[in-house]
Protein backbone atom coordinates (compact mmCIF):
# COMPACT_ATOMS: atom_id res chain seq x y z
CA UNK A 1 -162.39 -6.45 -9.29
CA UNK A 2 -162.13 -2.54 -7.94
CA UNK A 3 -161.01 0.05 -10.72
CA UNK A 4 -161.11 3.85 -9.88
CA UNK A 5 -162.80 6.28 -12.37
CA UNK A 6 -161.36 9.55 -12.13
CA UNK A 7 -163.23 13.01 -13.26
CA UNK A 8 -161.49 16.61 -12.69
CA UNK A 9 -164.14 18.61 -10.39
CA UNK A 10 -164.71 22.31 -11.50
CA UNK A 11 -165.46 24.13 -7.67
CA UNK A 12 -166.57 27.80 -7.27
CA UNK A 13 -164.15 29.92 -4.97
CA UNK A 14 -166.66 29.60 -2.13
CA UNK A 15 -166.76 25.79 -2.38
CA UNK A 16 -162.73 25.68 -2.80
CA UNK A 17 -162.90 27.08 1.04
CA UNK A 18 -165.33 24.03 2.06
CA UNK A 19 -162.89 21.38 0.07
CA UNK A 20 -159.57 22.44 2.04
CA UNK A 21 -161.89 22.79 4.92
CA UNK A 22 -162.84 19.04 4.70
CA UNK A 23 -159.46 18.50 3.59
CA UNK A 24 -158.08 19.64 7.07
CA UNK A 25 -160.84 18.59 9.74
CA UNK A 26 -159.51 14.81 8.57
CA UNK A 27 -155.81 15.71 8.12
CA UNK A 28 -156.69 17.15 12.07
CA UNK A 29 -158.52 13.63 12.81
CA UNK A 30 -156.27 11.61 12.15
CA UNK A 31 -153.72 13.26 13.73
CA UNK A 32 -155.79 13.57 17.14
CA UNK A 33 -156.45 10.01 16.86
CA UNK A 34 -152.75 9.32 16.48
CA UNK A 35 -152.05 11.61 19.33
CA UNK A 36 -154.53 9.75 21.60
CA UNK A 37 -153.33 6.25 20.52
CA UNK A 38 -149.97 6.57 21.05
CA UNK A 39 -150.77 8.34 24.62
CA UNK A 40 -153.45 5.59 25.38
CA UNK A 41 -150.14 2.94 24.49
CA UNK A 42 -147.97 4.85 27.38
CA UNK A 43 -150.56 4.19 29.78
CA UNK A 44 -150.68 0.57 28.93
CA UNK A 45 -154.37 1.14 27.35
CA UNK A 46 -154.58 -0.98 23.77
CA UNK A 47 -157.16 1.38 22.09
CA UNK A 48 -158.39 -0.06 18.68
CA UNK A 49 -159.92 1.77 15.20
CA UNK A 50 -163.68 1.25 16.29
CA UNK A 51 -162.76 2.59 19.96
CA UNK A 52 -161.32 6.17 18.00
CA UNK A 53 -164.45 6.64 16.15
CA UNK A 54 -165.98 6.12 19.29
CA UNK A 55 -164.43 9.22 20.39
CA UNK A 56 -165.84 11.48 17.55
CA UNK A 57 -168.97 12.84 19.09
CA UNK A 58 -166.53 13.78 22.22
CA UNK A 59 -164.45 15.52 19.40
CA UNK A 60 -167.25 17.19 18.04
CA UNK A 61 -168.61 18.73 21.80
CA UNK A 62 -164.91 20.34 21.82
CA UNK A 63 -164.19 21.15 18.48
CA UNK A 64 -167.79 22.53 16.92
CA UNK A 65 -166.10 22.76 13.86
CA UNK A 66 -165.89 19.27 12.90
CA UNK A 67 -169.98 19.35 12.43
CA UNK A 68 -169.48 21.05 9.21
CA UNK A 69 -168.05 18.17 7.56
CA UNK A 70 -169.65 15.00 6.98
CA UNK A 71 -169.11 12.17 9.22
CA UNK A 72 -168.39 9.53 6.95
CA UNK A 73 -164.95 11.31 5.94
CA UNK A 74 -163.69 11.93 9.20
CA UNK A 75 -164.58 7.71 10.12
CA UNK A 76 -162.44 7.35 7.00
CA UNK A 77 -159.64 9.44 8.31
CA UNK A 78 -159.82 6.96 11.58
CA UNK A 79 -159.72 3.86 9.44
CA UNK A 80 -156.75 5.07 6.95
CA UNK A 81 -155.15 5.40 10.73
CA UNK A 82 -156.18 1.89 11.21
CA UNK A 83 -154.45 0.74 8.13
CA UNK A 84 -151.02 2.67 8.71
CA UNK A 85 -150.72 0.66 11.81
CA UNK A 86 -151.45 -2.73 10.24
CA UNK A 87 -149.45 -2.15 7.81
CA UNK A 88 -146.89 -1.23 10.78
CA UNK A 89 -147.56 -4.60 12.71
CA UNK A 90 -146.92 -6.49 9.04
CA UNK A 91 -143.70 -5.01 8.26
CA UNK A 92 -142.22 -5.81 11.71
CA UNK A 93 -143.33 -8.89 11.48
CA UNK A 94 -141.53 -9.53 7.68
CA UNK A 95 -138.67 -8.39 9.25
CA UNK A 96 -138.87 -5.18 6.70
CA UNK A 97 -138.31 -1.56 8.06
CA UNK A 98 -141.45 -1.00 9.92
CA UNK A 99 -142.34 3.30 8.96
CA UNK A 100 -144.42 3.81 12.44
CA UNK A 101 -147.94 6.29 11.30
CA UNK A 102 -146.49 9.58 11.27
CA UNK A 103 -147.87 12.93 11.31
CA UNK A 104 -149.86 14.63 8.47
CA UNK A 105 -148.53 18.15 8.20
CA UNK A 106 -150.44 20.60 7.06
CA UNK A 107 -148.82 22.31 4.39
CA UNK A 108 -147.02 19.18 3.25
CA UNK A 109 -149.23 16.27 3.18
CA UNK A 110 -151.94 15.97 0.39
CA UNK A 111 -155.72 17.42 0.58
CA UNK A 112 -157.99 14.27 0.37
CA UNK A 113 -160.81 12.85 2.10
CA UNK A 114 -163.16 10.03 1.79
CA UNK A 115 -166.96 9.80 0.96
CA UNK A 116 -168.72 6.73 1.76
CA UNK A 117 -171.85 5.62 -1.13
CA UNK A 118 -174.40 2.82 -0.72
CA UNK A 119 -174.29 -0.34 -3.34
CA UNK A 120 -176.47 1.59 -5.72
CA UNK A 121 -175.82 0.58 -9.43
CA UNK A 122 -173.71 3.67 -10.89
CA UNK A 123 -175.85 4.31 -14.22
CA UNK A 124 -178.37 5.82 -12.68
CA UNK A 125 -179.40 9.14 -10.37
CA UNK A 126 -178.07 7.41 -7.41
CA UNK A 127 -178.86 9.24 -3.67
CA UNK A 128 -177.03 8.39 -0.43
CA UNK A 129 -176.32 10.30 2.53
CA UNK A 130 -173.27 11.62 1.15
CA UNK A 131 -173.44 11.66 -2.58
CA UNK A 132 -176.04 12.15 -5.36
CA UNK A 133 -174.90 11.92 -8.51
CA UNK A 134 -176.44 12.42 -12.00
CA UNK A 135 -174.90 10.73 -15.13
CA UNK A 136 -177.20 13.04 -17.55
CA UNK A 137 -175.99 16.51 -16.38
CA UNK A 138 -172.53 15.29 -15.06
CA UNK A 139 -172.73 17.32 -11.63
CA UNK A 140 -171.75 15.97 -8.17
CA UNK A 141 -173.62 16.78 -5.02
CA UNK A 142 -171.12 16.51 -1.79
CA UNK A 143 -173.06 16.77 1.41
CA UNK A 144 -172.73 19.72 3.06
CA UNK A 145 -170.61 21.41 0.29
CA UNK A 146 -173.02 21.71 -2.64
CA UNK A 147 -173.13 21.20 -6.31
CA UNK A 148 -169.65 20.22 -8.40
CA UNK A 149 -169.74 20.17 -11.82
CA UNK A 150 -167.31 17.46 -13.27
CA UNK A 151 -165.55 16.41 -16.59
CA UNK A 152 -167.01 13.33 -17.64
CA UNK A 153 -164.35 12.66 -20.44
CA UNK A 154 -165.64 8.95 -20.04
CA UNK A 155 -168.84 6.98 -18.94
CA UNK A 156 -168.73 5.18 -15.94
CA UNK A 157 -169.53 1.31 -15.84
CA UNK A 158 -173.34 -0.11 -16.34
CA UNK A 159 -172.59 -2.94 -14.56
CA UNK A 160 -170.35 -1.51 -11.50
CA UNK A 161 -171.53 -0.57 -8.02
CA UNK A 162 -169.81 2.28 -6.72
CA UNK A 163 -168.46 1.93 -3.21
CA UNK A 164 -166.89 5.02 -2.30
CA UNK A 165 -165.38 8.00 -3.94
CA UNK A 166 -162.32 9.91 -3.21
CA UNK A 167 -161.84 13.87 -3.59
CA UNK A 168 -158.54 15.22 -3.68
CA UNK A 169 -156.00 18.35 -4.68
CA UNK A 170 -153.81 18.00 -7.41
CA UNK A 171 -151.15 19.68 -8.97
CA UNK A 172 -153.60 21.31 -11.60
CA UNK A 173 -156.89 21.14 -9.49
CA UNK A 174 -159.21 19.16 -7.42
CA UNK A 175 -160.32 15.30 -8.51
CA UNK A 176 -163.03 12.62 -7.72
CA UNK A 177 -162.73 9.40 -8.14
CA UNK A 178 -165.25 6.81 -7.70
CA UNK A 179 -163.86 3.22 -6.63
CA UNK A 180 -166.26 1.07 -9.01
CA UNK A 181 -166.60 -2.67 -7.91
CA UNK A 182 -166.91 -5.06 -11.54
CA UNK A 183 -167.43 -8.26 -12.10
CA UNK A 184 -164.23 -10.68 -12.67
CA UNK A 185 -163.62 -11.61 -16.20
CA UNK A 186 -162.85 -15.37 -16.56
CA UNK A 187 -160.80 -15.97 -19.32
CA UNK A 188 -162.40 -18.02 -22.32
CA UNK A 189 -158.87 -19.02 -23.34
CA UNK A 190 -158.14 -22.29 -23.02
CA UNK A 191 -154.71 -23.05 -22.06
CA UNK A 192 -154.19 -24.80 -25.24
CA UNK A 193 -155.20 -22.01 -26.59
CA UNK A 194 -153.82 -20.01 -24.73
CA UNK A 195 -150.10 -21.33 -25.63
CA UNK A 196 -150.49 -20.25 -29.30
CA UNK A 197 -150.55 -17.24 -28.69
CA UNK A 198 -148.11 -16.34 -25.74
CA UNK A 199 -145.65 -14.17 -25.34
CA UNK A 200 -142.58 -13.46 -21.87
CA UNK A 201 -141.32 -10.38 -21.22
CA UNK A 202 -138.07 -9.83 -20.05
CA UNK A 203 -137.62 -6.23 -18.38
CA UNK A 204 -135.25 -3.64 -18.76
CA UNK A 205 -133.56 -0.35 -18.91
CA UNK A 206 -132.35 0.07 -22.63
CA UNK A 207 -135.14 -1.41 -23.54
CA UNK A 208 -137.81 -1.10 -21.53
CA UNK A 209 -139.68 -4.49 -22.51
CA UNK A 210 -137.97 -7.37 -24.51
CA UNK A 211 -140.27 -9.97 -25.75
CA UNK A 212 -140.09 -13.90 -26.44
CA UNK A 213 -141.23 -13.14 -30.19
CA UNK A 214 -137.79 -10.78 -30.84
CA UNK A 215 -139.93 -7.40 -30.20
CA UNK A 216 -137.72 -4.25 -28.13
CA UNK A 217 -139.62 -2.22 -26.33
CA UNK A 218 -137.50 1.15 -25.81
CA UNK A 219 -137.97 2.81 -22.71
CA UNK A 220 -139.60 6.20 -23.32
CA UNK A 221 -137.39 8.01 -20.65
CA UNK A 222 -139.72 10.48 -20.04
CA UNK A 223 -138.28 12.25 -16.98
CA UNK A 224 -134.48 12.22 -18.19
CA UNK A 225 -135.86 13.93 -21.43
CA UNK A 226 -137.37 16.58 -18.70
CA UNK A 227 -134.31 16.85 -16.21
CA UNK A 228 -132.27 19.86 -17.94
CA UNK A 229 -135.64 21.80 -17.67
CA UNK A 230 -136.27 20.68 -13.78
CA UNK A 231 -133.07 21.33 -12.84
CA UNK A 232 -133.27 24.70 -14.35
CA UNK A 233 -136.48 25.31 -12.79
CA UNK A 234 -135.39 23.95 -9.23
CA UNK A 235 -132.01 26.38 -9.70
CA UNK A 236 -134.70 29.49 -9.80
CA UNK A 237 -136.67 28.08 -7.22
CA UNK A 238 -133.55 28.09 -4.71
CA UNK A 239 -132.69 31.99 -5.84
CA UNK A 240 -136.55 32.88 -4.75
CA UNK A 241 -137.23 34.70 -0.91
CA UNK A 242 -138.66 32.44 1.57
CA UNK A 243 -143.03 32.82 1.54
CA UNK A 244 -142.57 34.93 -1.18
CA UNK A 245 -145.08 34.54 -3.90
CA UNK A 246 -142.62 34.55 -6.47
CA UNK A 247 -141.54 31.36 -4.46
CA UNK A 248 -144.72 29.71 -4.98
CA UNK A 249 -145.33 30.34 -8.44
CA UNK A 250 -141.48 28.50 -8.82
CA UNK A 251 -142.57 25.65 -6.63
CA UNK A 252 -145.91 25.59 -8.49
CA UNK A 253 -143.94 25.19 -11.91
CA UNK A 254 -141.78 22.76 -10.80
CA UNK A 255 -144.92 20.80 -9.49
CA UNK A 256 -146.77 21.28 -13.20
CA UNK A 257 -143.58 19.90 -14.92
CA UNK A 258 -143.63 16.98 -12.64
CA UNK A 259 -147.50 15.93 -13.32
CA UNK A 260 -146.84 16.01 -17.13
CA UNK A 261 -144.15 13.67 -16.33
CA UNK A 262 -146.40 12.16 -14.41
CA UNK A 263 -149.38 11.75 -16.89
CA UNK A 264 -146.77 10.95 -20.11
CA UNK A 265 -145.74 7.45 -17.59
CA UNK A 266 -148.95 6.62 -16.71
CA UNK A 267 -150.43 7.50 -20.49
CA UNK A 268 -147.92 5.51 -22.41
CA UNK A 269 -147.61 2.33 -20.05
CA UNK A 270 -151.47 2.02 -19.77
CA UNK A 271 -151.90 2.51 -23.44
CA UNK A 272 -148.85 -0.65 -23.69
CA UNK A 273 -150.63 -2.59 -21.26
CA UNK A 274 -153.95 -2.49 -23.04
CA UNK A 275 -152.14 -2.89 -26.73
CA UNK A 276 -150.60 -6.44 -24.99
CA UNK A 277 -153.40 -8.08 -23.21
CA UNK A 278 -155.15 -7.46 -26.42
CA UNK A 279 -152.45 -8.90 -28.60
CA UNK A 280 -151.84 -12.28 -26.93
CA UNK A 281 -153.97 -14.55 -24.51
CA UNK A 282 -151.02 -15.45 -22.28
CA UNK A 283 -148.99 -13.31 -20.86
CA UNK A 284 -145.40 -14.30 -18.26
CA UNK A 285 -144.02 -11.62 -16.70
CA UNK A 286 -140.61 -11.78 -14.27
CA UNK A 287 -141.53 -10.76 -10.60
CA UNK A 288 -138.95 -8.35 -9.77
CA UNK A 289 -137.59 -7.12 -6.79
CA UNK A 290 -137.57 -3.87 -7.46
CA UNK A 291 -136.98 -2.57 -3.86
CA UNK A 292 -133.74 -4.55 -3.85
CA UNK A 293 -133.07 -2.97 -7.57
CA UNK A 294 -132.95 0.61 -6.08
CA UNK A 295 -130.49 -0.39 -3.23
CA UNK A 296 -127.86 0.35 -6.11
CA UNK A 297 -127.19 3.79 -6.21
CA UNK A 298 -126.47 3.53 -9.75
CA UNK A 299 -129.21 2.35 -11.38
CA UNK A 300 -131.97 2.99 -8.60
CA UNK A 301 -132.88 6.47 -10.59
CA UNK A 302 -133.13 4.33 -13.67
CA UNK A 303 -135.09 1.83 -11.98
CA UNK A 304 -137.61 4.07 -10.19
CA UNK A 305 -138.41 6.56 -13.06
CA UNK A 306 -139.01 3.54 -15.45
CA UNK A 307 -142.06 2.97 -14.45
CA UNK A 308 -142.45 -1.08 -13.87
CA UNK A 309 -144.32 -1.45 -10.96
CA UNK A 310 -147.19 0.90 -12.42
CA UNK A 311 -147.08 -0.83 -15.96
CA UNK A 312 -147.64 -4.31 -13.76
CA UNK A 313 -150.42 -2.79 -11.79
CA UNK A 314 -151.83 -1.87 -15.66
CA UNK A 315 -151.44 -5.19 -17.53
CA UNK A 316 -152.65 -6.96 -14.41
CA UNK A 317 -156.24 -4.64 -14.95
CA UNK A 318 -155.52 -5.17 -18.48
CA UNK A 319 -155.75 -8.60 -18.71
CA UNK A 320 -158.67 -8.75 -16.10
CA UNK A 321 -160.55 -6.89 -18.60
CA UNK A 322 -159.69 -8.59 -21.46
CA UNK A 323 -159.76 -11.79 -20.16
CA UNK A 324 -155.89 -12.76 -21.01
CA UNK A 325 -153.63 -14.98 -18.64
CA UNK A 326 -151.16 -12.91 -16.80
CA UNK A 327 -148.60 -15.21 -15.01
CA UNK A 328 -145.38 -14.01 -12.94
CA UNK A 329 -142.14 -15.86 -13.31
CA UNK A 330 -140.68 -17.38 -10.14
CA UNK A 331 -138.67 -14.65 -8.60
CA UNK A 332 -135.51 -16.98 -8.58
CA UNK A 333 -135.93 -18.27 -11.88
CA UNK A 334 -132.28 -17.71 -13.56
CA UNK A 335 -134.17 -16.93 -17.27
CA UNK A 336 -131.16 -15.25 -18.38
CA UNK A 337 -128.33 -18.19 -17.48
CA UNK A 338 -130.01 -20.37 -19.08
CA UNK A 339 -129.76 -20.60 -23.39
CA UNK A 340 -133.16 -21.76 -24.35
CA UNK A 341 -132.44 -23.47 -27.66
CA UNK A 342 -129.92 -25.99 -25.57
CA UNK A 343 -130.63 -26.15 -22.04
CA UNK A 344 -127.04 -25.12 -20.93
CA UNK A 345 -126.96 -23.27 -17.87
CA UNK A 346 -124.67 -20.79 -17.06
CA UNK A 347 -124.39 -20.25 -13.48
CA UNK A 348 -121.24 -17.46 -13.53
CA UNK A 349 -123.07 -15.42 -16.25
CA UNK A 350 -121.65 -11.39 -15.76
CA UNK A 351 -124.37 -8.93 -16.26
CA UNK A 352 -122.15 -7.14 -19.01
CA UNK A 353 -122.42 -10.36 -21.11
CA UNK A 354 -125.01 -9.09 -23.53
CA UNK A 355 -124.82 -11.96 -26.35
CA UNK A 356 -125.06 -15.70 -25.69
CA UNK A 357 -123.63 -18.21 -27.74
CA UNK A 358 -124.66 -22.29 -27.01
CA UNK A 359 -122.35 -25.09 -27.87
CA UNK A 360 -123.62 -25.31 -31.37
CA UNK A 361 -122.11 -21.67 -32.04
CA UNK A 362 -125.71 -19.74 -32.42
CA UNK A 363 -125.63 -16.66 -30.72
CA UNK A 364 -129.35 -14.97 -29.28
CA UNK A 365 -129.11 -11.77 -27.35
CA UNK A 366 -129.33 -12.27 -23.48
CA UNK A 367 -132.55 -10.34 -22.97
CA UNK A 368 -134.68 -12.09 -26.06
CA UNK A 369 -133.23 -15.49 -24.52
CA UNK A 370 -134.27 -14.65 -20.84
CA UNK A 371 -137.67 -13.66 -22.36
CA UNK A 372 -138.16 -16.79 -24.00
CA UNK A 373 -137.29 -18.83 -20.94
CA UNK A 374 -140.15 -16.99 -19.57
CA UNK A 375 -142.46 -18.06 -22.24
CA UNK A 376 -141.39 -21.59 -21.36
CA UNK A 377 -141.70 -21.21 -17.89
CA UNK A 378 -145.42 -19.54 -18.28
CA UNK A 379 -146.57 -22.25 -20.71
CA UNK A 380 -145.34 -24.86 -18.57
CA UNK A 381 -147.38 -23.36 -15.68
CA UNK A 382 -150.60 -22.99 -17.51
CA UNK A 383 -151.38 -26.14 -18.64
CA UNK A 384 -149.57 -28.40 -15.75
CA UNK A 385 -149.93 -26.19 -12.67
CA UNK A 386 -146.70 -27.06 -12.12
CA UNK A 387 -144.48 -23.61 -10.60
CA UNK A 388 -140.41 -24.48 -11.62
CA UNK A 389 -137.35 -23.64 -9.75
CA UNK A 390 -134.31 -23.20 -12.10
CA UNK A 391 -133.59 -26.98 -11.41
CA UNK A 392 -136.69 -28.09 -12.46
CA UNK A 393 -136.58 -25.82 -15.47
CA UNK A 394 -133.06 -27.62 -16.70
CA UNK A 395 -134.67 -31.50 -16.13
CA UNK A 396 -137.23 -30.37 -18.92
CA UNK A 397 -134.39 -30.16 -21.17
CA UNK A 398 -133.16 -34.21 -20.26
C-alpha cells in the first residue's frame, strides 16, 4: 500500500527563486516533449517515453539552463507525459471522451515537480542523489537547491520505504510530500466475525451517509455555507484592473477561501472514515457513478461539492489500516426497490418516494432500507464469494 505524508516546507526568498525555477524547467519539459511528439506523429515517427528522455542531454546542449535542476525531475516531467497519453489511448478505447495531453501554461497550471529517492527505510538519515533527509532536526536537503526546513506535525512511518517525494505550490505555500510504500494489512476478522459487526451505507445528499443500523449522517455542506462570501469576493474580484495588484490580492483571497473549503472536506471525511473502519469490521459501500450523477444539471453541484469520491478514497486507506473489510455494492444492485424485511421488489419506484411501506403495512424510510440491502448484499459476499445481481438478491428471499 502507497500513502503520501505531507509536511509544509518553510523556503528562504532566495530558495523560493530555485523552487519556481524547478517548477518551470519541467512545466517547459514536458511541454517540449509534447511539442516533439506530436511533430514526430506528423511525420509518421512513433516516438515513445524512454526515446524523450533520450533527448534530454540534446535539451541540455541548447538550453544550458536545464543543468541547474536535477535530472531526476525533469525524467519525471517526461514520464507524467507518458501517463497523459496512456491514459489517452485507455479512454478511447472505453469509448469515454478521450482529453488528448494538453499544454501546461505557465501562469495557470500548478508549480510541482518530482524527486526520485532510493528504497532506504524512512526512520533514519537517509542520503540519495536527490534527497537527504533528517528525522531529528526535521530539515530537507533538495539537490541543487539547499536546505528546507519543514513542519513535521507528524512522524513518518518506521516501517515504510519512501519512494519518491513531491514538492509543490499551494494556495498558502510550498509542500513536500513523501509517497511512503507500507506493508498491506490483512484483516484478522473472520468473516463470521466479521458479519457481527457490519454495517451498509447508503449515500446521499440530505444526509450525507445513511447507515444499515438507523444512523444519518448529515452532510456538512461546507462550500454552500461559504458561497454568499465567494460570491462576494468573486463580485470584487471582477470590479479590480487587469495585472493590477489589487487584482491579485482579490484572486489570492478567493484562492485562501477555497483551500479552507478545501481542508474542512478533506478534515471532516477523513476523520469519518477513520471513526468507521474503527467502529465495525465490515464495511458495504454502493459504487456510484458519480460521473453520470453530475450529467444532471441540478444536482451535479450537490453531487460534486459533497465530497464522495474523496471520502471512498479515505475509508478504502482506512480500512487498509485498520484491517476492516471494505466491500462495494454491485453498481446495478436496485438496494432501494427492494423492502428488506419482505423481499418485494419495486421496479417503478419514483425517486420522490421517500417512505416504504411492505404488504404487512410497516413503513422504513427508503434510504435506511437501501442501506440495509447493502448490508445483506456485503454479508452475502463475504462469507460465500458469491457477487448478486438484483435477481439473485430477490431468490434469497424464496
Amino acid at each position: 500500500m502507497n500513502k503520501a505524508y505531507r509536511y509544509r516546507l518553510f523556503p528562504q526568498e532566495d530558495q523560493l527563486e530555485k523552487l519556481a525555477q524547478t517548477a518551470g524547467c519541467c512545466r517547459f519539459v514536458y511541454n517540449e516533449a509534447l511539442a516533439y511528439r506530436k511533430e514526430q506523429y506528423d511525420l509518421g515517427t512513433k516516438v515513445s517515453g524512454f526515446d524523450l528522455i533520450k533527448r534530454l542531454p540534446e535539451l541540455k546542449l541548447q538550453f544550458p539552463w536545464l543543468k541547474e535542476v536535477p535530472a531526476t525531475s525533469l525524467q519525471k516531467a517526461i514520464a507524467d507525459l507518458e501517463s497523459a497519453y496512456q491514459n489517452f489511448f485507455r479512454r478511447v478505447k472505453q469509448g469515454k471522451t478521450p482529453g488528448f495531453p494538453k499544454f501546461k501554461v505557465k501562469h495557470k497550471s500548478k508549480q510541482a515537480f518530482n524527486l526520485k529517492w532510493d528504497n532506504f527505510s524512512s526512520k533514519r538519515a537517509n542520503y540519495f542523489k536527490c534527497i537527504w533527509y533528517n528525522d531529528q532536526s526535521n530539515w530537507i536537503r533538495l539537490a541543487k537547491m539547499g536546505w528546507f526546513r519543514l513542519e513535521m506535525h507528524r512522524d513518518l512511518p518506521e516501517n515504510g520505504i519512501i519512494k519518491s517525494a513531491t514538492i509543490s505550490k499551494d494556495t498558502d505555500g510550498w509542500y513536500v510530500s513523501f509517497l511512503i510504500e507500507l506493508p498491506d494489512t490483512a484483516s484478522t476478522v473472520s468473516p463470521e466475525d466479521a458479519i457481527k459487526s457490519s454495517v451498509g451505507i447508503d449515500f446521499g445528499l440530505k444526509s450525507f451517509l445513511t447507515l444499515s443500523n438507523g444512523k444519518e449522517i448529515k452532510s456538512p455542506r461546507f462550500y454552500h455555507k461559504a458561497e454568499k462570501k465567494l460570491k462576494r469576493y468573486q463580485r470584487a474580484l471582477s470590479r479590480k484592473t487587469k495585472d493590477s495588484q489589487n487584482r491579485l490580492k482579490a484572486r489570492q483571497q478567493i484562492a485562501n477561501l477555497h483551500l479552507k473549503i478545501r481542508n474542512q472536506r478533506k478534515d471532516y471525511l477523513r476523520k469519518l472514515a477513520y471513526n468507521l473502519s474503527m467502529s465495525y469490521a465490515l464495511i458495504t459501500i454502493e459504487d456510484l457513478n458519480i460521473q453520470g450523477m453530475v450529467r444532471n444539471h441540478r444536482l451535479a453541484k450537490s453531487v460534486i461539492t459533497s465530497g464522495w469520491s474523496m471520502f471512498t478514497k479515505f475509508l478504502d486507506e482506512k480500512c487498509l489500516e485498520t484491517g476492516s473489510h471494505l466491500i462495494k455494492a454491485n453498481r446495478w444492485f436496485a438496494s432501494s426497490r427492494i423492502i428488506y424485511e419482505t423481499g418485494e421488489y419495486r421496479p417503478q419506484l419514483q425517486l420522490g418516494c421517500r417512505w416504504l411501506t411492505d404488504y404487512n403495512g410497516t413503513k422504513i424510510h427508503r434510504d435506511i432500507n437501501a442501506a440495509k440491502n447493502i448490508d445483506y448484499w456485503g454479508q452475502h459476499l463475504l462469507t460465500t464469494g458469491e457477487e448478486l445481481d438484483t435477481k439473485g438478491y430477490l431468490a434469497l428471499y424464496s
